[in-house]
Protein backbone atom coordinates (compact mmCIF):
# COMPACT_ATOMS: atom_id res chain seq x y z
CA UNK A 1 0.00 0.00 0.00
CA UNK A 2 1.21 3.64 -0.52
CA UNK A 3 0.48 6.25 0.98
CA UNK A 4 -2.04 8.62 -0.71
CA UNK A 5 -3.34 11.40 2.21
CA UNK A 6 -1.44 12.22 6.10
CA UNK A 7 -3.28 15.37 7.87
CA UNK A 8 -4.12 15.41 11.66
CA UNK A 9 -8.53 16.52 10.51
CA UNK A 10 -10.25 14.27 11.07
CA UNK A 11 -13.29 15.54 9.14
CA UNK A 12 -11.02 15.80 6.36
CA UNK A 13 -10.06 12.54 6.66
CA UNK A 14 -13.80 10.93 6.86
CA UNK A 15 -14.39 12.89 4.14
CA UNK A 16 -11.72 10.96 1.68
CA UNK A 17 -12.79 7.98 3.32
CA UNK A 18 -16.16 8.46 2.43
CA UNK A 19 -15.20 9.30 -1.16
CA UNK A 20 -13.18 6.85 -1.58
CA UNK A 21 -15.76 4.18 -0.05
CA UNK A 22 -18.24 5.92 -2.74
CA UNK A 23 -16.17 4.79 -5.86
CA UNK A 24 -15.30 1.09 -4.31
CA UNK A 25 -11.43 2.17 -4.18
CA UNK A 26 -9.96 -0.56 -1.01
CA UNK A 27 -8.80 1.79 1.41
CA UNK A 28 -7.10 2.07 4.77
CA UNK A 29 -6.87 4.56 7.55
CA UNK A 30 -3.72 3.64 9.98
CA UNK A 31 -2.33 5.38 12.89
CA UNK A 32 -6.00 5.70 14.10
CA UNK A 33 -5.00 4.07 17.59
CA UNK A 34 -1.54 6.42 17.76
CA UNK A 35 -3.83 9.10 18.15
CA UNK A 36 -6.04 8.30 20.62
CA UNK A 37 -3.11 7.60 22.48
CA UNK A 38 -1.50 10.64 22.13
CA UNK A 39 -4.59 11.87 23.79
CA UNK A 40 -6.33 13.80 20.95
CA UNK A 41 -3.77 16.49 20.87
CA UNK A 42 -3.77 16.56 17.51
CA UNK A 43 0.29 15.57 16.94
CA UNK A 44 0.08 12.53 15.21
CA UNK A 45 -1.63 12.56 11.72
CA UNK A 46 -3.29 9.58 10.54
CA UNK A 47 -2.87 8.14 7.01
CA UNK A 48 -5.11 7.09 3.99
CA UNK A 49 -3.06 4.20 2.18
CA UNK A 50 -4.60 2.67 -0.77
CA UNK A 51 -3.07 -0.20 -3.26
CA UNK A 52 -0.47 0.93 -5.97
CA UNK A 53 -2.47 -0.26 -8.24
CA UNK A 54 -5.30 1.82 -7.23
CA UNK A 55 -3.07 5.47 -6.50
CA UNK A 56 -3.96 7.14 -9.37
CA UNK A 57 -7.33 6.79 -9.44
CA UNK A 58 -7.48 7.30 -5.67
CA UNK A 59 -6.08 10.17 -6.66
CA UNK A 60 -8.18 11.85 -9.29
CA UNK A 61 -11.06 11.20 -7.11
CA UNK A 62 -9.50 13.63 -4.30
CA UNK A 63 -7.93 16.19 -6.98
CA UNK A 64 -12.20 16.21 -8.27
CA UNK A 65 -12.96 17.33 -5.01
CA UNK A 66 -10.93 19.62 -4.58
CA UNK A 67 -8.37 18.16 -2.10
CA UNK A 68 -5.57 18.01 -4.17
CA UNK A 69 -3.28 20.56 -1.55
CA UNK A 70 -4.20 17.66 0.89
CA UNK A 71 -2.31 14.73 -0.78
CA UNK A 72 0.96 13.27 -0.26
């Protein structure tokens, strides 16, 4: 999997999950548990990591939206 989105919003981060989830791209969000660890301080970011396969059409969807400042 490679990496295709880090940020520490979490709305902004539902909201890629729910796009991608809307066009049946396989997804996953990691570092979910490092940050409720770190107490919801906001320090660690959590990912979006989708197959290599799958990273440039992961992509366009977010660029469509409007999120392309957002990826990695």
């Amino acid at each position: 999997m490679i990496e295709l989105l880090r940020s520490n919003d979490t709305v902004l981060i539902s909201y890629a999950d729910a796009l991608l989830n809307e066009a049946g791209i396989e997804h996953a969000i990691v570092d979910q548990n490092m940050s409720v660890i770190e107490g919801s301080l906001g320090i660690l970011p959590r990912r979006v990591m989708v197959a290599r396969h799958m990273h440039e059409s992961a992509r366009k969807i977010l660029i469509d939206a409007g999120l392309e400042h957002e990826l990695s």
